[in-house]
PDB file of N, CA and C in Angstrom:
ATOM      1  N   UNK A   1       4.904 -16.890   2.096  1.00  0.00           N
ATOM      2  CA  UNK A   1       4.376 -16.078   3.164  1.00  0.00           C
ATOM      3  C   UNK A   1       5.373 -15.997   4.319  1.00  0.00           C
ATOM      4  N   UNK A   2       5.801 -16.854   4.649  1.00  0.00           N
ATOM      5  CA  UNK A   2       7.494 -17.195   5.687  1.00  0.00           C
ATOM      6  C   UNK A   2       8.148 -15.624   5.078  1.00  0.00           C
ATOM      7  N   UNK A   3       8.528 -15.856   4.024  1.00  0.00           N
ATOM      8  CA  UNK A   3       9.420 -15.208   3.703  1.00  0.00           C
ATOM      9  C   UNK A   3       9.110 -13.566   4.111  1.00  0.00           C
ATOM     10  N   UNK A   4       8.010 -13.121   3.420  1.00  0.00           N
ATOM     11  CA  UNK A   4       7.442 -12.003   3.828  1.00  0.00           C
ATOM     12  C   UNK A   4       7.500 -11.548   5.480  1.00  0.00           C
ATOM     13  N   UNK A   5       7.340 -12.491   6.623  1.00  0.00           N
ATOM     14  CA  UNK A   5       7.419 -12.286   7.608  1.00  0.00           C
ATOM     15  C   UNK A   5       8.312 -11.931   8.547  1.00  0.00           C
ATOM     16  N   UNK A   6       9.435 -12.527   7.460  1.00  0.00           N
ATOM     17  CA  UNK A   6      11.275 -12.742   7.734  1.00  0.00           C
ATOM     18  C   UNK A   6      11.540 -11.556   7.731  1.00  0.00           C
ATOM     19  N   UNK A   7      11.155 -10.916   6.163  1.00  0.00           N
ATOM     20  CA  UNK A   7      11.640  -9.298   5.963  1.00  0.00           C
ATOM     21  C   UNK A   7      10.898  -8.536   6.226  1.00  0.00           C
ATOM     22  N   UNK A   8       9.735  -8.578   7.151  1.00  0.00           N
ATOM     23  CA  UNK A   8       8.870  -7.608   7.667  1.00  0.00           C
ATOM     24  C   UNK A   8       9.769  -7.423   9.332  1.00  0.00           C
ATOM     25  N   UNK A   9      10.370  -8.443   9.753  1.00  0.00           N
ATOM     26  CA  UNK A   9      10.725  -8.490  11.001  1.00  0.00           C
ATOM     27  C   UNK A   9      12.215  -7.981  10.924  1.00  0.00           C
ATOM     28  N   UNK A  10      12.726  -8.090  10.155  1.00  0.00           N
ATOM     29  CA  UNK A  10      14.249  -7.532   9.447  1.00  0.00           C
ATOM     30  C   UNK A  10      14.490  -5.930   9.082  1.00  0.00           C
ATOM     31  N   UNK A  11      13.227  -5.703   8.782  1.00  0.00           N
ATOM     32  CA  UNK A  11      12.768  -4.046   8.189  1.00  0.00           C
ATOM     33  C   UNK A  11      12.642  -3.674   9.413  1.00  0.00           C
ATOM     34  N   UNK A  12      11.411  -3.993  10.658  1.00  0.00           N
ATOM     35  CA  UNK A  12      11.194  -3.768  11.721  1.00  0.00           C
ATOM     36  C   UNK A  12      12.587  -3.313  12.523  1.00  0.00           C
ATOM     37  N   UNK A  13      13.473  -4.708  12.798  1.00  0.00           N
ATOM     38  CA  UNK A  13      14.330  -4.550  13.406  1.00  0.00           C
ATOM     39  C   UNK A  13      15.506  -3.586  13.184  1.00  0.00           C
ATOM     40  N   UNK A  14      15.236  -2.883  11.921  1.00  0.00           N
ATOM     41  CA  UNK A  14      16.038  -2.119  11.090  1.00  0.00           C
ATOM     42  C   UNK A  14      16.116  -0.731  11.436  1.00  0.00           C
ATOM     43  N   UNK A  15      14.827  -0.154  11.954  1.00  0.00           N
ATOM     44  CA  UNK A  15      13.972   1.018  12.221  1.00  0.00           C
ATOM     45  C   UNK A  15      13.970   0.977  13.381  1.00  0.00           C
ATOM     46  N   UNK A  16      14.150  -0.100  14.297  1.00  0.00           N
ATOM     47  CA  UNK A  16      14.572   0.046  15.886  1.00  0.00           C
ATOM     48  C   UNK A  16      15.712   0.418  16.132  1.00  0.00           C
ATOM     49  N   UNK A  17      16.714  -0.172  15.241  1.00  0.00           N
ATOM     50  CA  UNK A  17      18.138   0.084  15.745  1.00  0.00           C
ATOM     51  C   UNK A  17      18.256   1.591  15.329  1.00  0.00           C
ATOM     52  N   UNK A  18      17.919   1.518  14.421  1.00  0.00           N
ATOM     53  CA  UNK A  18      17.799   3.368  13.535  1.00  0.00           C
ATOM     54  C   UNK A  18      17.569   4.178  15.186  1.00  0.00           C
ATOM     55  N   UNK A  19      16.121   3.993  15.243  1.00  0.00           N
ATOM     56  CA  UNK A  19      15.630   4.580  16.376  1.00  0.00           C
ATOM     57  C   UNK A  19      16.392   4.731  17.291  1.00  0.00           C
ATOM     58  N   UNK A  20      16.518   3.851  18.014  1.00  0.00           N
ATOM     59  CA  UNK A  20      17.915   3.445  19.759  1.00  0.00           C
ATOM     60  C   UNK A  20      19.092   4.427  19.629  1.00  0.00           C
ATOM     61  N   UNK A  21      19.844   4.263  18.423  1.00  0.00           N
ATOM     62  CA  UNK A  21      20.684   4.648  18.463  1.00  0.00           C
ATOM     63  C   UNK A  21      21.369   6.288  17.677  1.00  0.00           C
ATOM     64  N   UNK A  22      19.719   6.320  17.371  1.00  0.00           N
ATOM     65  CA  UNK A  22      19.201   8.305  16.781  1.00  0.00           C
ATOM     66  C   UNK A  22      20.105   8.221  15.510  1.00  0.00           C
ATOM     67  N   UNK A  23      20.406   7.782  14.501  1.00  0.00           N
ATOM     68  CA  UNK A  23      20.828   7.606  13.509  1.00  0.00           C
ATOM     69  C   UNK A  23      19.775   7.699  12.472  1.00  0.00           C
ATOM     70  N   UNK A  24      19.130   9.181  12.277  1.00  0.00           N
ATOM     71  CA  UNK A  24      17.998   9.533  11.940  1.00  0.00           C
ATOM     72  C   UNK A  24      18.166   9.703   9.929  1.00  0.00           C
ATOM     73  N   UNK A  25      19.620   9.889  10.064  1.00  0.00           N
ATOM     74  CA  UNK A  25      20.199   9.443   8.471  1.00  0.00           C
ATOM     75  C   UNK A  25      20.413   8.640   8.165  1.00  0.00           C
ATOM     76  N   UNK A  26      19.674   7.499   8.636  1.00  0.00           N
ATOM     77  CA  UNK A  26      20.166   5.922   8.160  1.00  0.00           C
ATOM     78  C   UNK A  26      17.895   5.912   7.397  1.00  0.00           C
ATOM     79  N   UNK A  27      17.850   6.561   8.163  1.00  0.00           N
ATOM     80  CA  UNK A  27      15.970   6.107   7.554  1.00  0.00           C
ATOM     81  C   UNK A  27      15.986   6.395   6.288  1.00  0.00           C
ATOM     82  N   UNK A  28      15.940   7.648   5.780  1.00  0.00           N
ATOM     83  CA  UNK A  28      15.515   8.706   4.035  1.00  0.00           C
ATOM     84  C   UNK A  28      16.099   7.284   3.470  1.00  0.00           C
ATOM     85  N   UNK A  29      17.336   6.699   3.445  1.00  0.00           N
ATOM     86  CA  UNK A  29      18.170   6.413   2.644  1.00  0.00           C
ATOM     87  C   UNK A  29      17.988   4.719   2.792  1.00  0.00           C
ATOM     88  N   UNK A  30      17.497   4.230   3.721  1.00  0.00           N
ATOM     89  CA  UNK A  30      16.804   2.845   3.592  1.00  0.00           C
ATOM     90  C   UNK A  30      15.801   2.809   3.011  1.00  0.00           C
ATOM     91  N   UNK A  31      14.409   4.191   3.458  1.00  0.00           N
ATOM     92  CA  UNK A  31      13.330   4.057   2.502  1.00  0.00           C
ATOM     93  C   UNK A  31      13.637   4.404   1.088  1.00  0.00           C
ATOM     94  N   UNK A  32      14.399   4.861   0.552  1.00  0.00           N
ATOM     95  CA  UNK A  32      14.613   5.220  -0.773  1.00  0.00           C
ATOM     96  C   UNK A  32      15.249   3.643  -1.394  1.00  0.00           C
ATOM     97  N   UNK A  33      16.128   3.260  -0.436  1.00  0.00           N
ATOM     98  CA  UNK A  33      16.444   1.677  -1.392  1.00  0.00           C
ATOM     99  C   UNK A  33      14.927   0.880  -1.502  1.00  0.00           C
ATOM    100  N   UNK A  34      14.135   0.766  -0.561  1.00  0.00           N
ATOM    101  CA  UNK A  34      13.348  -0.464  -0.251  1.00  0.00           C
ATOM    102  C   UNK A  34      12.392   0.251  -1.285  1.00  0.00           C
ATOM    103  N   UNK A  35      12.235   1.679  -1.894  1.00  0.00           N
ATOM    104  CA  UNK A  35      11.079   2.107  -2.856  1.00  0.00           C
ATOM    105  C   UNK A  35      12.002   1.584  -4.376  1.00  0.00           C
ATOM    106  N   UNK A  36      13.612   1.839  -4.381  1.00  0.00           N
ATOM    107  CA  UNK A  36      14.017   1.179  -5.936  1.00  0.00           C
ATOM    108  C   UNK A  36      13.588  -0.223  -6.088  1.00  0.00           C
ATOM    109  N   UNK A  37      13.535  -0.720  -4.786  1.00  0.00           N
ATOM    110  CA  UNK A  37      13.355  -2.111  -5.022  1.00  0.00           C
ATOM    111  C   UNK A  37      12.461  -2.895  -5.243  1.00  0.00           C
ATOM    112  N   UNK A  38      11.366  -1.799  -4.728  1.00  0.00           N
ATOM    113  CA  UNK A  38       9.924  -2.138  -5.344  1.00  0.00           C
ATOM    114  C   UNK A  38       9.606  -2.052  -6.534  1.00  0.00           C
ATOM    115  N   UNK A  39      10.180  -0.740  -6.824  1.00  0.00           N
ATOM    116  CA  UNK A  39      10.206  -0.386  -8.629  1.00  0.00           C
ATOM    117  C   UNK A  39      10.635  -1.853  -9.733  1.00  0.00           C
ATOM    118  N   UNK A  40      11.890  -2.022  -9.223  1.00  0.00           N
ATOM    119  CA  UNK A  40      12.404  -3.242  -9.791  1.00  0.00           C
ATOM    120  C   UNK A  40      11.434  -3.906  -9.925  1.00  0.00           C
ATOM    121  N   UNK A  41      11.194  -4.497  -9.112  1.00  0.00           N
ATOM    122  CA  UNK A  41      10.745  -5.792  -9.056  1.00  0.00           C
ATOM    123  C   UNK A  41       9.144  -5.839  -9.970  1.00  0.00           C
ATOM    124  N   UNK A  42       8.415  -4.520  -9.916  1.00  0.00           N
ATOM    125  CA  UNK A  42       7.275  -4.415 -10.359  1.00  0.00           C
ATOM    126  C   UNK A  42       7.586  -4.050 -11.968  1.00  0.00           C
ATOM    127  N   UNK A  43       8.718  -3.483 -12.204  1.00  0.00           N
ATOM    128  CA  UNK A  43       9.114  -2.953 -13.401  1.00  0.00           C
ATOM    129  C   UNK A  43       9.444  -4.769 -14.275  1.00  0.00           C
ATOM    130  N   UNK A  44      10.045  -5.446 -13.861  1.00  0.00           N
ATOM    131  CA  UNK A  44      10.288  -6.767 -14.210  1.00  0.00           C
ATOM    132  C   UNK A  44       9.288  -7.620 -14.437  1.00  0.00           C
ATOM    133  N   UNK A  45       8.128  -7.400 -13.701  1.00  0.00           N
ATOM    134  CA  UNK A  45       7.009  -8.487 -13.784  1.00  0.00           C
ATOM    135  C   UNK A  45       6.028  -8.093 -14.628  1.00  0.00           C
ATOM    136  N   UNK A  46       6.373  -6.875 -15.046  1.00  0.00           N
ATOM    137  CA  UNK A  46       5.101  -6.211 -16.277  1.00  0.00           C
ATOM    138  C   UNK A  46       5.499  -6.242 -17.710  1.00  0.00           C
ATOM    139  N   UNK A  47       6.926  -5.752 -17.429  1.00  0.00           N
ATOM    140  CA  UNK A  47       7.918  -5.762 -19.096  1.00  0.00           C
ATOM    141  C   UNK A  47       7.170  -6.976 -19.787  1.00  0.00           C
ATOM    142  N   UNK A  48       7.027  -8.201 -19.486  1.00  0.00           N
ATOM    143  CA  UNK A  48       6.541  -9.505 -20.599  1.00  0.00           C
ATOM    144  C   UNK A  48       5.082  -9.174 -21.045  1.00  0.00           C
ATOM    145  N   UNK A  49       4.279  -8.377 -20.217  1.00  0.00           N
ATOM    146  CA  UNK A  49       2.716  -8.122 -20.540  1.00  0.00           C
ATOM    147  C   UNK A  49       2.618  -7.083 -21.646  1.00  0.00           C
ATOM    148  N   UNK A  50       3.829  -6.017 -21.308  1.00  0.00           N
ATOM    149  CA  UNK A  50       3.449  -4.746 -22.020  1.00  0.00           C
ATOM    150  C   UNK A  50       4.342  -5.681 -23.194  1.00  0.00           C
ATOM    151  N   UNK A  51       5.230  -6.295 -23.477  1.00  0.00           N
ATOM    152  CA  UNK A  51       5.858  -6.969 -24.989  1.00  0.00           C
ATOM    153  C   UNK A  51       4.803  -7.916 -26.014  1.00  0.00           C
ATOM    154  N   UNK A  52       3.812  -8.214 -25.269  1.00  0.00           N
ATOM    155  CA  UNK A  52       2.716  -9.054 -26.128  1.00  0.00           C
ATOM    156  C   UNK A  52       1.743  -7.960 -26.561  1.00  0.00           C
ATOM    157  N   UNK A  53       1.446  -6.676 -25.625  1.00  0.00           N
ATOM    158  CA  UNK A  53       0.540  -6.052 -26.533  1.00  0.00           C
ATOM    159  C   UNK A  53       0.760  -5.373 -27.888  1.00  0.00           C
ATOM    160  N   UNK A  54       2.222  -5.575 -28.351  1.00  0.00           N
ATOM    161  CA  UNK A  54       3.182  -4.859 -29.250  1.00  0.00           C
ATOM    162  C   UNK A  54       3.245  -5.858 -30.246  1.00  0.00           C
TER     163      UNK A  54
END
């Protein structure tokens, strides 16, 4: 749960500096990493479930 809080405040602080400094092409292209990375990670934790129903 630490951890989660770390990179909630890291993301936060990420989207401020974005903001401050109007670097409005730094957002599309952070949210597009932080959505592969969700993919990953959800794509990894299912692969062993969907291999036993086979």
């Amino acid at each position: 749960m630490r951890v989660l809080k770390y990179v909630g405040g890291l993301v936060r602080e990420f989207f401020q500096f974005a903001w401050h400094n109007k670097a409005w092409w730094i957002i599309p292209i952070a949210l597009v990493l932080l959505l592969l990375t969700f993919f990953v990670f959800t794509s990894s934790s299912v692969a062993p479930f969907i291999y036993t129903l086979f």
